[in-house]
Protein backbone atom coordinates (compact mmCIF):
# COMPACT_ATOMS: atom_id res chain seq x y z
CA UNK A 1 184.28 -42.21 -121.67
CA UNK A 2 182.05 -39.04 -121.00
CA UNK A 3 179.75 -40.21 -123.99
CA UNK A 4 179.26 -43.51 -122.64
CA UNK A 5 178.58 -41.98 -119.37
CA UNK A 6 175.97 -40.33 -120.57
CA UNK A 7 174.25 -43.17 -122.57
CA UNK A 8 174.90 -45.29 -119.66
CA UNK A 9 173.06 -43.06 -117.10
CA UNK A 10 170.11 -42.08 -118.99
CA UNK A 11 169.44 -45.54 -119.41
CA UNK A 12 169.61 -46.75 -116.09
CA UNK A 13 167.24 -43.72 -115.29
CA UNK A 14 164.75 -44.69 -118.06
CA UNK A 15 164.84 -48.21 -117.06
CA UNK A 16 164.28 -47.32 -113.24
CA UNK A 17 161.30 -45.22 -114.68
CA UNK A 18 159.96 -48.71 -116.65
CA UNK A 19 160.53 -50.73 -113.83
CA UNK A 20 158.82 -48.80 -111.80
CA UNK A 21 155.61 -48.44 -114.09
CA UNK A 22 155.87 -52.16 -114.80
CA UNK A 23 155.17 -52.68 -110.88
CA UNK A 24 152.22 -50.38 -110.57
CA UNK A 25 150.75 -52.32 -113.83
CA UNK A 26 150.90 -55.49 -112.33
CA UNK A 27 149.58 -54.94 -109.06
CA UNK A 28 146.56 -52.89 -110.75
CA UNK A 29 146.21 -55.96 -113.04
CA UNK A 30 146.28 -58.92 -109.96
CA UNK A 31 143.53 -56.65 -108.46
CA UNK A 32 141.62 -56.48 -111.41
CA UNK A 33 141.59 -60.08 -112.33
CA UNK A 34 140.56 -61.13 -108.90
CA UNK A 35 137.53 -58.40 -108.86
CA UNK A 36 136.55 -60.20 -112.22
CA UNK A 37 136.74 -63.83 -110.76
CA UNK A 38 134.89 -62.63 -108.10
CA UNK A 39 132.07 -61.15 -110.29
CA UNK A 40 131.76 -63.69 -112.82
CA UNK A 41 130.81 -66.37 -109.64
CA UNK A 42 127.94 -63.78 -109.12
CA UNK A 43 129.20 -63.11 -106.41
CA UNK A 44 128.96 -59.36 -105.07
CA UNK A 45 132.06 -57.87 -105.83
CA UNK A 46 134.23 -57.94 -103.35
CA UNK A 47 137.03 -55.38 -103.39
CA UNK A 48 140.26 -56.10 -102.90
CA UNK A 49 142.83 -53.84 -100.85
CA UNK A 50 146.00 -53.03 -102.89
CA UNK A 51 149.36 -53.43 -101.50
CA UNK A 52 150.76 -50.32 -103.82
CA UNK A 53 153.32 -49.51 -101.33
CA UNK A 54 155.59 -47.87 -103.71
CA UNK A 55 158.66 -48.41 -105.93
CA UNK A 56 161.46 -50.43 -104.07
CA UNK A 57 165.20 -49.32 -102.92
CA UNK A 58 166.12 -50.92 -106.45
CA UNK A 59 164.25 -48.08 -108.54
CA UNK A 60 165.62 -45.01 -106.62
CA UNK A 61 168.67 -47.00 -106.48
CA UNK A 62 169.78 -47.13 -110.04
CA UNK A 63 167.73 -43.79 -110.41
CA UNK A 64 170.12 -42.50 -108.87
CA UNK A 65 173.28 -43.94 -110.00
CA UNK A 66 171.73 -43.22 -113.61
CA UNK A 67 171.70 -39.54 -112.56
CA UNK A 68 175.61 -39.69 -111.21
CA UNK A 69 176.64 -41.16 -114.61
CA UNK A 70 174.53 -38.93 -116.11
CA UNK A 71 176.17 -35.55 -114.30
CA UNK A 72 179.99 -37.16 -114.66
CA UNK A 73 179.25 -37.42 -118.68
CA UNK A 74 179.54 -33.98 -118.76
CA UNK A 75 182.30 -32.38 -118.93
CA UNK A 76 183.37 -29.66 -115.89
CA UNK A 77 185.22 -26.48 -116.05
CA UNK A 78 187.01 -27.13 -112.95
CA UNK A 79 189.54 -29.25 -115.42
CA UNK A 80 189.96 -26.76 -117.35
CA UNK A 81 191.77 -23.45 -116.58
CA UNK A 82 193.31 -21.14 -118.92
CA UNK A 83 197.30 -19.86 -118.37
């Protein structure tokens, strides 16, 4: 169980990471393409505000239920004492 613990978390940290980069990406993009529509009209460009608030709850979230898996794959000493 420990191993899968440990596959288990650092995926959902690595995922949290992707998700999180794959939301930066795309509001970078939307800004982008608009700048371009706006420019190839010849219009001036006109530049657009970004809404880059930040990663949701979801990423820090599973972020940190990746890191609880990842800590309870290892195993403790508290469990073990010698006689």
């Amino acid at each position: 169980m420990s191993n899968t613990n440990k596959i288990l978390g650092a995926s959902l940290m690595l995922g949290s990471a992707g998700i999180a980069s794959m939301e930066r990406i795309s509001v970078r993009l939307s800004a982008a393409i608009v700048e371009a529509g706006y420019a190839s009209g010849g219009n001036p460009r006109e530049i657009v505000s970004l809404n880059d608030n930040g990663p949701g709850l979801l990423v820090y979230f599973l972020f940190f239920i990746g890191f609880v898996l990842l800590v309870s794959g290892f195993p403790g000493s508290y469990g073990r004492r010698e006689k």
